[in-house]
PDB file of N, CA and C in Angstrom:
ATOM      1  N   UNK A   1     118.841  89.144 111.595  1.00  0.00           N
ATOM      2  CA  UNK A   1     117.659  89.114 112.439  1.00  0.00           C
ATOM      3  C   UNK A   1     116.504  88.503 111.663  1.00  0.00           C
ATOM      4  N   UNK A   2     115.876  87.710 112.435  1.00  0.00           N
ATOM      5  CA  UNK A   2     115.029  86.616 111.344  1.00  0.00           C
ATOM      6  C   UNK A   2     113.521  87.922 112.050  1.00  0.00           C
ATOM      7  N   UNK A   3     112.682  88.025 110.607  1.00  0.00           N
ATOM      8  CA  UNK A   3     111.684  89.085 110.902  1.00  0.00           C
ATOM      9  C   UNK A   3     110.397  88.190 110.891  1.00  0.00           C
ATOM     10  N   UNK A   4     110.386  87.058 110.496  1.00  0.00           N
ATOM     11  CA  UNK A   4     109.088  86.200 109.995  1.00  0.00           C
ATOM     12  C   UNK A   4     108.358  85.890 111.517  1.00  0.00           C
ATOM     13  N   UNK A   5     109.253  86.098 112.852  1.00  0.00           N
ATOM     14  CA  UNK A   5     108.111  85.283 114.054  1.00  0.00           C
ATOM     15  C   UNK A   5     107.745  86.568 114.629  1.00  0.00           C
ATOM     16  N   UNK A   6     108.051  88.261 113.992  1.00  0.00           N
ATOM     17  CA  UNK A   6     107.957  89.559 114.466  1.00  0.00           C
ATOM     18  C   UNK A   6     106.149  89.422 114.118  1.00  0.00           C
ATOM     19  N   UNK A   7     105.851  90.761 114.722  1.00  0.00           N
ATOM     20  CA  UNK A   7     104.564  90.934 113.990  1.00  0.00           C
ATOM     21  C   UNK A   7     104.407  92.360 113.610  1.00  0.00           C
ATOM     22  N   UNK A   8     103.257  92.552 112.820  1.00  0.00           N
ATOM     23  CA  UNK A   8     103.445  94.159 112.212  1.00  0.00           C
ATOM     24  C   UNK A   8     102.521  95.005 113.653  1.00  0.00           C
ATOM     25  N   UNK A   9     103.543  95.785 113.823  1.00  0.00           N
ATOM     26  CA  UNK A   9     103.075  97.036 114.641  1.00  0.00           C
ATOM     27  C   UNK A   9     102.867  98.434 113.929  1.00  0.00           C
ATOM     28  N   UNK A  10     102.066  99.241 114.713  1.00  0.00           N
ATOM     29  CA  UNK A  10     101.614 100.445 114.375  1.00  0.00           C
ATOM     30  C   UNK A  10     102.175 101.033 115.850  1.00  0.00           C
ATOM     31  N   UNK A  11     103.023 102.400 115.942  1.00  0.00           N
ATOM     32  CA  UNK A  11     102.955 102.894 117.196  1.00  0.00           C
ATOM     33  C   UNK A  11     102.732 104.493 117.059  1.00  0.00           C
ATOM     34  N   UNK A  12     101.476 105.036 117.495  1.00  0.00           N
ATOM     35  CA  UNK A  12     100.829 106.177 117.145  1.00  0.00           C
ATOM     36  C   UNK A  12     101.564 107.167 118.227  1.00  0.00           C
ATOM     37  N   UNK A  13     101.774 107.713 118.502  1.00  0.00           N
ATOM     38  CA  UNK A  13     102.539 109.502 118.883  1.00  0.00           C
ATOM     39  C   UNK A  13     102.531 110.397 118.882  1.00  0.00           C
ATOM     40  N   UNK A  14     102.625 111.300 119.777  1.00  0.00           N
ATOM     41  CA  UNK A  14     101.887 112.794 119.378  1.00  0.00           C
ATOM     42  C   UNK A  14     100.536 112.909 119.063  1.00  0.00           C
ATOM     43  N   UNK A  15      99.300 112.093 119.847  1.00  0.00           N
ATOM     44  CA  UNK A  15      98.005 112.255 119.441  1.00  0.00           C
ATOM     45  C   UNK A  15      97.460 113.307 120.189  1.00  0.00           C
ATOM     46  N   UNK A  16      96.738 113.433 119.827  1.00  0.00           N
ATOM     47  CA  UNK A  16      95.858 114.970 120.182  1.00  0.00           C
ATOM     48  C   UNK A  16      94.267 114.519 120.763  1.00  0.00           C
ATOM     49  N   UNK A  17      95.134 113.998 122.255  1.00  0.00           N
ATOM     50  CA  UNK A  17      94.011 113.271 122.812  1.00  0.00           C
ATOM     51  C   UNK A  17      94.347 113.726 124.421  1.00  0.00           C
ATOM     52  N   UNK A  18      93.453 113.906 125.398  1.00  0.00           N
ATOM     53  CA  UNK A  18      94.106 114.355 126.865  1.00  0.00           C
ATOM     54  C   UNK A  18      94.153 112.939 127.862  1.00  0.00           C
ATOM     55  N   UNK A  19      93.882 111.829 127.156  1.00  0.00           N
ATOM     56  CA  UNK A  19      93.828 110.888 127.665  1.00  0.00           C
ATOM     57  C   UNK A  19      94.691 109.856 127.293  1.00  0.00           C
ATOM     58  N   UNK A  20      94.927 109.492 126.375  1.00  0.00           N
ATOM     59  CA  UNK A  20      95.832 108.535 125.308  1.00  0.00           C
ATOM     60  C   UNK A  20      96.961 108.924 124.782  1.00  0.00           C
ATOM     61  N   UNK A  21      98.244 108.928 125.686  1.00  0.00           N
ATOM     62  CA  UNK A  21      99.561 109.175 125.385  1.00  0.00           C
ATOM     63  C   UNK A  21      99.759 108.478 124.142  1.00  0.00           C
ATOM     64  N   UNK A  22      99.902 107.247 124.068  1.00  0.00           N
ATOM     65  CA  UNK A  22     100.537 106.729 123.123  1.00  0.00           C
ATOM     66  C   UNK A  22     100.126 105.410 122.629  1.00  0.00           C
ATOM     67  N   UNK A  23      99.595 104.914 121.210  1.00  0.00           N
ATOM     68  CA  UNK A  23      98.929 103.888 120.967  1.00  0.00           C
ATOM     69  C   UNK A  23      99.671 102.695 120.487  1.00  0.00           C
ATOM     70  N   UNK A  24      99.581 101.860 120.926  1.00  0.00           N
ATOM     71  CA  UNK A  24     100.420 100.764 120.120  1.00  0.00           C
ATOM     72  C   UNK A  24      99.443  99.616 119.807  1.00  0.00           C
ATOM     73  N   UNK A  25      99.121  99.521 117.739  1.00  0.00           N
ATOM     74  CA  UNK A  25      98.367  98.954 117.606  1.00  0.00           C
ATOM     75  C   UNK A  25      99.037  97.484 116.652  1.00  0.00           C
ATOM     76  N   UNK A  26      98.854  96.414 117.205  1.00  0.00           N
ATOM     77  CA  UNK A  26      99.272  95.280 116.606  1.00  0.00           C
ATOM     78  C   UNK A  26      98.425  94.633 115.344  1.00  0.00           C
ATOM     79  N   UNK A  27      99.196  94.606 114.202  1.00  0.00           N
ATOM     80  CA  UNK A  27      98.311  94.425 112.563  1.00  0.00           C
ATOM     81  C   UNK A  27      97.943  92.581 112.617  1.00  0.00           C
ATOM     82  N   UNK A  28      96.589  91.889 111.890  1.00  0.00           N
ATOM     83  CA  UNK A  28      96.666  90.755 111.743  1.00  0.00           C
ATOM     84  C   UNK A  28      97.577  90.254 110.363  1.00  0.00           C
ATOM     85  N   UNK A  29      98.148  89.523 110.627  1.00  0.00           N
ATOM     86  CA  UNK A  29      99.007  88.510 109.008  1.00  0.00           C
ATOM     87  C   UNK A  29      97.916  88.948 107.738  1.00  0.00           C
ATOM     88  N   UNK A  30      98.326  89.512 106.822  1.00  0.00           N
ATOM     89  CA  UNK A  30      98.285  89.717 105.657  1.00  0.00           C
ATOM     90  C   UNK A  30      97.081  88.566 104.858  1.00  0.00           C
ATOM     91  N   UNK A  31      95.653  89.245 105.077  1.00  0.00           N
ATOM     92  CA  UNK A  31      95.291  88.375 104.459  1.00  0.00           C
ATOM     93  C   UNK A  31      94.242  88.518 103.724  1.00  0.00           C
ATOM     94  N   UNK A  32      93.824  88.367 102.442  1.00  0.00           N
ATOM     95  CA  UNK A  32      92.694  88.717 101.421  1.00  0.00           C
ATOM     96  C   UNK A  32      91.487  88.990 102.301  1.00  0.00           C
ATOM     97  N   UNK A  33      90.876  89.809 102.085  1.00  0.00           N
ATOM     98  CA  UNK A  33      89.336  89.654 102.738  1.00  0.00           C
ATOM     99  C   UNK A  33      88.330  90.384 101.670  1.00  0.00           C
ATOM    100  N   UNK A  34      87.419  88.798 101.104  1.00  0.00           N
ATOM    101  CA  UNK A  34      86.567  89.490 100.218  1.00  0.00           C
ATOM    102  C   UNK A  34      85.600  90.693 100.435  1.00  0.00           C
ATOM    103  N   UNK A  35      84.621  90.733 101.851  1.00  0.00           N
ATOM    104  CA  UNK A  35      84.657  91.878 102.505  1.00  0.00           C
ATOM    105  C   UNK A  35      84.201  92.371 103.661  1.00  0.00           C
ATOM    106  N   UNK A  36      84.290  93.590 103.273  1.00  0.00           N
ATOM    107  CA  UNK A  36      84.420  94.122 105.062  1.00  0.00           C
ATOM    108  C   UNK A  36      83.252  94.251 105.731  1.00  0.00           C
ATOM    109  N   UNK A  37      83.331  93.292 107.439  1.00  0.00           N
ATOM    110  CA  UNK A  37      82.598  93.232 108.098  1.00  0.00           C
ATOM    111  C   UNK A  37      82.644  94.274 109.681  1.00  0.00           C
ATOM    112  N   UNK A  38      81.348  93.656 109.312  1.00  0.00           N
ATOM    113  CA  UNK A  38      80.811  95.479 110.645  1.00  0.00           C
ATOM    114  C   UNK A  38      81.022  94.208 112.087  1.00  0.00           C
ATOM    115  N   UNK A  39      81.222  94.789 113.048  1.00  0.00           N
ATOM    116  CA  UNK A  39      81.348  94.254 114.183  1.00  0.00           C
ATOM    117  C   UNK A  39      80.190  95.014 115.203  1.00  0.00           C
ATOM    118  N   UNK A  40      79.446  94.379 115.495  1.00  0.00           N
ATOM    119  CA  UNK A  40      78.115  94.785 116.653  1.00  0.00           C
ATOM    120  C   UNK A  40      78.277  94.224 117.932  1.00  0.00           C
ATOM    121  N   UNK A  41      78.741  95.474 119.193  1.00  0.00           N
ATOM    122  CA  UNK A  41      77.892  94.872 120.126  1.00  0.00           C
ATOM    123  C   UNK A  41      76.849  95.019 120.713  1.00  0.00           C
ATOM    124  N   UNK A  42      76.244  93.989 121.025  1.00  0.00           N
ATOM    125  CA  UNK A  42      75.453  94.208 122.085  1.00  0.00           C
ATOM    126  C   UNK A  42      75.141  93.969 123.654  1.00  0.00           C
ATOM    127  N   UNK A  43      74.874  94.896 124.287  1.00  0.00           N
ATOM    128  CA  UNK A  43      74.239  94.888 125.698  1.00  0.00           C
ATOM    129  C   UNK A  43      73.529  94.093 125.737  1.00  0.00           C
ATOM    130  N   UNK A  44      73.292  93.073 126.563  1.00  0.00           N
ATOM    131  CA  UNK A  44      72.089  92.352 127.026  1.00  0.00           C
ATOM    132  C   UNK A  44      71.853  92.958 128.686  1.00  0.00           C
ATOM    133  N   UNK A  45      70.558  92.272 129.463  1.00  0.00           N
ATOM    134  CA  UNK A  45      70.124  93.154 130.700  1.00  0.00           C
ATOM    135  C   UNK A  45      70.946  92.401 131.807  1.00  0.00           C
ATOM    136  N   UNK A  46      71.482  91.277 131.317  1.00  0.00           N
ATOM    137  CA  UNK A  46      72.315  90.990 132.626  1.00  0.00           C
ATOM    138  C   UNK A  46      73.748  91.920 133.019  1.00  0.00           C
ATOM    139  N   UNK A  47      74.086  92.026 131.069  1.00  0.00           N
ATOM    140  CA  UNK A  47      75.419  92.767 131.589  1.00  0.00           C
ATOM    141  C   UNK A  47      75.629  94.185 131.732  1.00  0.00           C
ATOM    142  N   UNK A  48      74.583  94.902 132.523  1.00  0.00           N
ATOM    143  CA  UNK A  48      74.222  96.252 132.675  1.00  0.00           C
ATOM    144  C   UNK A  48      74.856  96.290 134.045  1.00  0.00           C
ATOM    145  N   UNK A  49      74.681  95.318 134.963  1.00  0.00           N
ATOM    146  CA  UNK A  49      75.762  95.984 136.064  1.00  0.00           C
ATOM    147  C   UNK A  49      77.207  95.829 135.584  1.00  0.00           C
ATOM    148  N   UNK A  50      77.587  94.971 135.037  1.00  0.00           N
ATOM    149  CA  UNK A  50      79.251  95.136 134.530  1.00  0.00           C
ATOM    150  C   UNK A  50      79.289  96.240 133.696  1.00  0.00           C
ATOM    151  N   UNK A  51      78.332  96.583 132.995  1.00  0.00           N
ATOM    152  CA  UNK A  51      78.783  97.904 131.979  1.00  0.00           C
ATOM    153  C   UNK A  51      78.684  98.805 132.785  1.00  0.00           C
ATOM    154  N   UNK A  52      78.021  99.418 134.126  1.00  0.00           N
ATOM    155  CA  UNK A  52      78.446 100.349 134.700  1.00  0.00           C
ATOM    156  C   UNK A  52      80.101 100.851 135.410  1.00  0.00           C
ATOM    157  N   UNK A  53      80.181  99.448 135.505  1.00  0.00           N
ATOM    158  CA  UNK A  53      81.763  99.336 135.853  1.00  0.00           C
ATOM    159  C   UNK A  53      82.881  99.501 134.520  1.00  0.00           C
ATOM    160  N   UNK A  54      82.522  99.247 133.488  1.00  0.00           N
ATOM    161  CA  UNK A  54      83.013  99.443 132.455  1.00  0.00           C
ATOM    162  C   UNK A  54      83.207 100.758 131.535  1.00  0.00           C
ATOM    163  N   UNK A  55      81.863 101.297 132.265  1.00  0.00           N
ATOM    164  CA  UNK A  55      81.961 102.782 131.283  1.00  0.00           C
ATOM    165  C   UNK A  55      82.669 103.450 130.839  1.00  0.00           C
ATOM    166  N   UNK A  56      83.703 103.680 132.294  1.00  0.00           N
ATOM    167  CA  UNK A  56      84.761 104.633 132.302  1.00  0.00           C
ATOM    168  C   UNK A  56      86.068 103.948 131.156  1.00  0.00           C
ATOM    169  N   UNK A  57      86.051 102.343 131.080  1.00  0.00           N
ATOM    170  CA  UNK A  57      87.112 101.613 130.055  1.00  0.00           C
ATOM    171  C   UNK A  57      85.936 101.871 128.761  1.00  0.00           C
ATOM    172  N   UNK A  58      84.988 102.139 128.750  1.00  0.00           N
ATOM    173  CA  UNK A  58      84.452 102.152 126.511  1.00  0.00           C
ATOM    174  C   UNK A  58      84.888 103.998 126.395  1.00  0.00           C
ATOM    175  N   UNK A  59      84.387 104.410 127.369  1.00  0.00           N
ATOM    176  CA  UNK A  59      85.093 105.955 127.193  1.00  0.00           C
ATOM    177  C   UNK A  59      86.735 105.774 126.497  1.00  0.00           C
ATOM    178  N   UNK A  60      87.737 105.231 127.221  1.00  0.00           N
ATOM    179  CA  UNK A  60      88.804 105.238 126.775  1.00  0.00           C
ATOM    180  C   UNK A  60      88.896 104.439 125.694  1.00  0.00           C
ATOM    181  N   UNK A  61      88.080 103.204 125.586  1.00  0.00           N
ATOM    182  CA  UNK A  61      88.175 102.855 124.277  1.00  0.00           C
ATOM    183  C   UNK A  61      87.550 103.125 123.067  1.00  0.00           C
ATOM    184  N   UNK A  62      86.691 104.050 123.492  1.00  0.00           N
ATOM    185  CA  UNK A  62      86.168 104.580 122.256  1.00  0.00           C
ATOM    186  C   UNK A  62      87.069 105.679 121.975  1.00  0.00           C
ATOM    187  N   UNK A  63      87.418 106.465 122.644  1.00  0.00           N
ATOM    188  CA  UNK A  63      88.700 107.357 122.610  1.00  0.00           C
ATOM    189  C   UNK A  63      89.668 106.881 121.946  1.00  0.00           C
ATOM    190  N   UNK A  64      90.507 105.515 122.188  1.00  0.00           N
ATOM    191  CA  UNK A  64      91.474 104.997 121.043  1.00  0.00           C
ATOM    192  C   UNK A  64      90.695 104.915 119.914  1.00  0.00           C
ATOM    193  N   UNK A  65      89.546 104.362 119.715  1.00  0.00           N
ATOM    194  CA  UNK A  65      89.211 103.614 118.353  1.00  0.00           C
ATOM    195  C   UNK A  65      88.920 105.179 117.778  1.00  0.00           C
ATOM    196  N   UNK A  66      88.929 106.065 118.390  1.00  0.00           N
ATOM    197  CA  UNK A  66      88.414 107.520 117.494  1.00  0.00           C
ATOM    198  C   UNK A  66      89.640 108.228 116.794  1.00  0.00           C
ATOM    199  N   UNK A  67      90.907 108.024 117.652  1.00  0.00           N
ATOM    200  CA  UNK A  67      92.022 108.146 117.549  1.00  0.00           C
ATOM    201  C   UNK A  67      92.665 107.386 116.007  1.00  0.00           C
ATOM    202  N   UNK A  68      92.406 106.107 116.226  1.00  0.00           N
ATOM    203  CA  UNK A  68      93.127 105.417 115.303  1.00  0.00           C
ATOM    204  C   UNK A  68      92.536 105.486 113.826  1.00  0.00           C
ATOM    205  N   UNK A  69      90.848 105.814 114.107  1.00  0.00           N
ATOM    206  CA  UNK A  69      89.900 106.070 112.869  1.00  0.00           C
ATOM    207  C   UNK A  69      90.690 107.328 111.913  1.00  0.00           C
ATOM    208  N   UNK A  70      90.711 108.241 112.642  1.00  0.00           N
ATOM    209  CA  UNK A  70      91.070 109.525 112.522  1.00  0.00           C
ATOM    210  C   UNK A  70      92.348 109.219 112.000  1.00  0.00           C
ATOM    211  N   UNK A  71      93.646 108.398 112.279  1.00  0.00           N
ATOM    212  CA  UNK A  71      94.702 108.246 111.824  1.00  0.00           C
ATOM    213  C   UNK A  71      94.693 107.585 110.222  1.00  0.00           C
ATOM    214  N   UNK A  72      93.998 106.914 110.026  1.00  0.00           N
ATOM    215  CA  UNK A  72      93.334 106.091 109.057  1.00  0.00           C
ATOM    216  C   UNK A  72      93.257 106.620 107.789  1.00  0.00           C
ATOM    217  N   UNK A  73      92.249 107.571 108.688  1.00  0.00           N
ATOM    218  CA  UNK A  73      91.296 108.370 107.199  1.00  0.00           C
ATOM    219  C   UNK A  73      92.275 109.396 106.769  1.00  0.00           C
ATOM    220  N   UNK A  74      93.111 110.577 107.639  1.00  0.00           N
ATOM    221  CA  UNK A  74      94.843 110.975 107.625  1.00  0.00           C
ATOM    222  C   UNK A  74      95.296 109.957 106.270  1.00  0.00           C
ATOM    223  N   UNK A  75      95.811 109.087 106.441  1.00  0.00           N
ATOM    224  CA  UNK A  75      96.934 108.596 105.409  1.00  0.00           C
ATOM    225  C   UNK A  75      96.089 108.484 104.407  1.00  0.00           C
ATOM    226  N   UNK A  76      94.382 107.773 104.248  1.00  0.00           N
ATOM    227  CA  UNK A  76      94.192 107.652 102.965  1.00  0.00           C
ATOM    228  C   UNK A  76      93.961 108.734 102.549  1.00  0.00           C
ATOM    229  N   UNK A  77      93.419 110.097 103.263  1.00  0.00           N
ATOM    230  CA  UNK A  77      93.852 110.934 102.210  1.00  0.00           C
ATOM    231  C   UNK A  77      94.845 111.412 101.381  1.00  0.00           C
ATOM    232  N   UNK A  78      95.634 111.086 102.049  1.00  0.00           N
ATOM    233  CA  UNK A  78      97.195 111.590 101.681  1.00  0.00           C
ATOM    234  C   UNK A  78      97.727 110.899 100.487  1.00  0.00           C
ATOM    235  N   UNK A  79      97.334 109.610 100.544  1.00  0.00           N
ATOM    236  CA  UNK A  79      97.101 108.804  99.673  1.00  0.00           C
ATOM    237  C   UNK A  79      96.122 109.410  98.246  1.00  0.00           C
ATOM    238  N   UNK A  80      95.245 109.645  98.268  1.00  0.00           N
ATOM    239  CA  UNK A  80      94.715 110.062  97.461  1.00  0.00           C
ATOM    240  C   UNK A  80      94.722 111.495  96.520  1.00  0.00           C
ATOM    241  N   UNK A  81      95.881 112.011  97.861  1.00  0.00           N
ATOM    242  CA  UNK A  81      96.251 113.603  97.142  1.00  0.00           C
ATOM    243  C   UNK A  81      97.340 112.831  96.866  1.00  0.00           C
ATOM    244  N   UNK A  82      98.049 112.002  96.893  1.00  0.00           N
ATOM    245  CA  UNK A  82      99.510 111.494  96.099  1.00  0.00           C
ATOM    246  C   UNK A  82      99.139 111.539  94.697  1.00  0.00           C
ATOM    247  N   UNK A  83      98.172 110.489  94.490  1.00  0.00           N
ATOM    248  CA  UNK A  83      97.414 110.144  93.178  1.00  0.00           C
ATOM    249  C   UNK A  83      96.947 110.795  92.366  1.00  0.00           C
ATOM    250  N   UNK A  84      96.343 111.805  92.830  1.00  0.00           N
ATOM    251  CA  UNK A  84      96.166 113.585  92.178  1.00  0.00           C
ATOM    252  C   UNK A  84      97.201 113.821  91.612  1.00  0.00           C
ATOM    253  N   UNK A  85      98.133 114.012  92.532  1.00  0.00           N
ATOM    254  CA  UNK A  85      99.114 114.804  91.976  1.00  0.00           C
ATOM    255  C   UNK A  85     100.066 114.345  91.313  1.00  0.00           C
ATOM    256  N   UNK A  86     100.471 112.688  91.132  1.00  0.00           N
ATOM    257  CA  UNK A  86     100.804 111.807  90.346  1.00  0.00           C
ATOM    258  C   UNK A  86     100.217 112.266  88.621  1.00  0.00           C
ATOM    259  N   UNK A  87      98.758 111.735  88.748  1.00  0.00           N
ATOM    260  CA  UNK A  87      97.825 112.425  87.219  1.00  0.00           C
ATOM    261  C   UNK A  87      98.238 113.784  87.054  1.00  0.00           C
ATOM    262  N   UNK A  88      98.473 114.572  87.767  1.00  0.00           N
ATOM    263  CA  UNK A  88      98.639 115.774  87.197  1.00  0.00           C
ATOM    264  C   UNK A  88     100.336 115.466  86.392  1.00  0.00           C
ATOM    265  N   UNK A  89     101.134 114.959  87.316  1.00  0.00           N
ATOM    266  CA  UNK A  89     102.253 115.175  86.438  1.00  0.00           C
ATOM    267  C   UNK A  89     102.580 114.411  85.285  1.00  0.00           C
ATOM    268  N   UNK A  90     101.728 113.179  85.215  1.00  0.00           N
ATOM    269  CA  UNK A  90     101.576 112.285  84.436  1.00  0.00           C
ATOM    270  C   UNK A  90     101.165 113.641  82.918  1.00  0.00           C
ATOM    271  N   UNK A  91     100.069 113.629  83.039  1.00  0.00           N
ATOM    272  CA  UNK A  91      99.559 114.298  82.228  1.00  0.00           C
ATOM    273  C   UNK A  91     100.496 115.750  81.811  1.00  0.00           C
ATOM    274  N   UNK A  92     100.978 116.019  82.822  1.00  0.00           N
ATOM    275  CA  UNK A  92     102.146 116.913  82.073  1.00  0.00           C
ATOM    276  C   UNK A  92     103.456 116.352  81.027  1.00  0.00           C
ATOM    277  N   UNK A  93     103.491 115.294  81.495  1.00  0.00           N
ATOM    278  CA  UNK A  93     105.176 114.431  81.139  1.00  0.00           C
ATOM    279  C   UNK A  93     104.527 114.645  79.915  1.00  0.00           C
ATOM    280  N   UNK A  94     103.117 113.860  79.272  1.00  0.00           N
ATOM    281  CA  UNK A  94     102.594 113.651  78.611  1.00  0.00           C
ATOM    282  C   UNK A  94     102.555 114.766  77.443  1.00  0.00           C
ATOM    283  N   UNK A  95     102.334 115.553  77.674  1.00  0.00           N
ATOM    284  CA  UNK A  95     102.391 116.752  77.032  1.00  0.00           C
ATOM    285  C   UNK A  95     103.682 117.611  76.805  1.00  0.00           C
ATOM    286  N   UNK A  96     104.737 117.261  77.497  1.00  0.00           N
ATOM    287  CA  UNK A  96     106.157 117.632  77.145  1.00  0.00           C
ATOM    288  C   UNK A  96     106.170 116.411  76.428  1.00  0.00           C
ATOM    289  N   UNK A  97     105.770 115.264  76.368  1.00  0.00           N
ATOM    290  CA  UNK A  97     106.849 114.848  75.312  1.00  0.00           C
ATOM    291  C   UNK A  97     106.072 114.451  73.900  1.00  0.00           C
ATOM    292  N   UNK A  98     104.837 114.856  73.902  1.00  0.00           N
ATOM    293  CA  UNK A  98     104.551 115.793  72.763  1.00  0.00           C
ATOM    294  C   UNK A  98     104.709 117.004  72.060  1.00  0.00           C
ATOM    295  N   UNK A  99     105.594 117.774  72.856  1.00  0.00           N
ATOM    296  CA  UNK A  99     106.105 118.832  72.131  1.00  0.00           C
ATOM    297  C   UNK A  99     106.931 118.766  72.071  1.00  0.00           C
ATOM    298  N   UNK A 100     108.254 118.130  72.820  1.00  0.00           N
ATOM    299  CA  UNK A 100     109.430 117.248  72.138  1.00  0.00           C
ATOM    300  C   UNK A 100     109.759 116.745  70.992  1.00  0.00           C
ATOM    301  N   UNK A 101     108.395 116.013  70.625  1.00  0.00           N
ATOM    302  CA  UNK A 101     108.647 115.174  69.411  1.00  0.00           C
ATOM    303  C   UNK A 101     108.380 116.495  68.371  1.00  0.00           C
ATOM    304  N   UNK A 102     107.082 117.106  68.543  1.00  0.00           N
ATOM    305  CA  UNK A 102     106.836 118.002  67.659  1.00  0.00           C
ATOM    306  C   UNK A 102     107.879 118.903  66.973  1.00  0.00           C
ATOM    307  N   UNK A 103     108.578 119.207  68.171  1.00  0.00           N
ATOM    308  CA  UNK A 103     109.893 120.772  67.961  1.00  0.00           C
ATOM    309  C   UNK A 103     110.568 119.749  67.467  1.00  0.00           C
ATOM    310  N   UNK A 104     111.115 118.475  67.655  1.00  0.00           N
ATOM    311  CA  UNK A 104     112.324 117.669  67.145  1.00  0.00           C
ATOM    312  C   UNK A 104     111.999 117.679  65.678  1.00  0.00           C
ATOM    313  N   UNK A 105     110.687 117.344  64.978  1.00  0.00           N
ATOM    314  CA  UNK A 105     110.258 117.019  63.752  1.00  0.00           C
ATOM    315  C   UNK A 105     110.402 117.812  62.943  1.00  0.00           C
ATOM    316  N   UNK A 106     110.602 119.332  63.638  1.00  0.00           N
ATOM    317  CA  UNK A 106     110.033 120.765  63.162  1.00  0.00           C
ATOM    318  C   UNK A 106     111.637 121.095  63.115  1.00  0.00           C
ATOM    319  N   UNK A 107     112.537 121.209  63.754  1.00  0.00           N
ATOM    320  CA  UNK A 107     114.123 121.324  63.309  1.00  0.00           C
ATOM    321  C   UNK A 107     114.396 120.461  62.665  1.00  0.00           C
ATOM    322  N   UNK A 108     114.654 118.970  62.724  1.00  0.00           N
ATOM    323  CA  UNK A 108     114.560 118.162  61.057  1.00  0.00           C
ATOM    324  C   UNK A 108     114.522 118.670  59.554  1.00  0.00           C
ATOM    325  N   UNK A 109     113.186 118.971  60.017  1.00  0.00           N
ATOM    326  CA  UNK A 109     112.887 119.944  58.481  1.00  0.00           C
ATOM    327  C   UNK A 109     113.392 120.813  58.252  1.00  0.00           C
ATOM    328  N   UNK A 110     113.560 121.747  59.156  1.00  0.00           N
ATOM    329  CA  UNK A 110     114.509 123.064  58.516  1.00  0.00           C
ATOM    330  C   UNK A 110     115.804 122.643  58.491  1.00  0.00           C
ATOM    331  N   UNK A 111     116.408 121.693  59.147  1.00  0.00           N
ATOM    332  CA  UNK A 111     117.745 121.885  59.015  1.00  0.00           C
ATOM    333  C   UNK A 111     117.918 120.796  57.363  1.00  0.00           C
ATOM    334  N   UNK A 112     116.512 120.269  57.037  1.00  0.00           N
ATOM    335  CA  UNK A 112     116.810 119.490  55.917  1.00  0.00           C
ATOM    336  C   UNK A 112     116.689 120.887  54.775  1.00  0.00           C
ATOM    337  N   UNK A 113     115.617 121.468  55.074  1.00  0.00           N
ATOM    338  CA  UNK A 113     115.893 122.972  54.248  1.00  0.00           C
ATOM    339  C   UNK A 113     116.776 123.721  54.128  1.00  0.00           C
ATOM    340  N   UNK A 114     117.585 123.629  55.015  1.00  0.00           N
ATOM    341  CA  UNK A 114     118.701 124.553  54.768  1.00  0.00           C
ATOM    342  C   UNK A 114     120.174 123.430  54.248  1.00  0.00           C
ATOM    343  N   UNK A 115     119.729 122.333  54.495  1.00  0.00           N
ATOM    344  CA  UNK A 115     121.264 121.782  53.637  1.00  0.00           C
ATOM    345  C   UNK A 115     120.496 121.895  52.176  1.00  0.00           C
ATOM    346  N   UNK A 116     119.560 121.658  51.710  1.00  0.00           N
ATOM    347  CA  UNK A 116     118.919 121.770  50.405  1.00  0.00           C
ATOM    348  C   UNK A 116     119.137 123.021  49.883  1.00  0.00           C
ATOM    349  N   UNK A 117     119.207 123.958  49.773  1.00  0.00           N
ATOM    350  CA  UNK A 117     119.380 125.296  49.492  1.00  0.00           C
ATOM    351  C   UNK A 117     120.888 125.393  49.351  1.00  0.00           C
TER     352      UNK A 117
END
């Protein structure tokens, strides 16, 4: 199966929303971005009768985009308690195998003491 003309999907599930069964969010191609830009809209006075008609669609879409925010900030934490807890074991390995070497150095010697004797 050739994957290169696929595109990256996200499909969200089980949200805890009374409106938004199920999200399916499509990713852009992989690409550096020096940085991150804010997106603004704005209302102007003509398009105040279409935004009345619209309301009820920014409700739901602000509802997804609250949804998917919320999913977001979810993994990077998770992410960041990985990394915690990575350093923590790091820093343990670290310290077993300083007392590895230590106890190894420390039977050496005695067992060189006791063939000496």
């Amino acid at each position: 199966m050739n994957q290169s003309g696929l595109k990256n999907m996200v499909i969200l599930r089980n949200l805890p929303s009374n409106i938004v069964e199920e999200a399916i969010i499509v990713l852009k191609t992989n690409k550096k971005v020096k940085e991150n830009e804010k997106i603004d809209r704005n209302i102007s006075a003509k398009d105040e009768k279409v935004s009345n008609k619209t309301k009820e669609n920014d409700y739901i879409l602000k509802e997804a985009e609250m949804l998917v925010s919320n999913y977001i900030t979810r993994l990077e934490q998770k992410k960041k308690e990985r990394n915690e807890v990575q350093k923590k074991i790091d820093k343990k390995c670290k310290n077993l195998k300083k007392y590895i070497i230590t106890m190894s150095i420390i039977i050496l010697l005695e067992t060189l003491l006791l063939i000496i004797k």
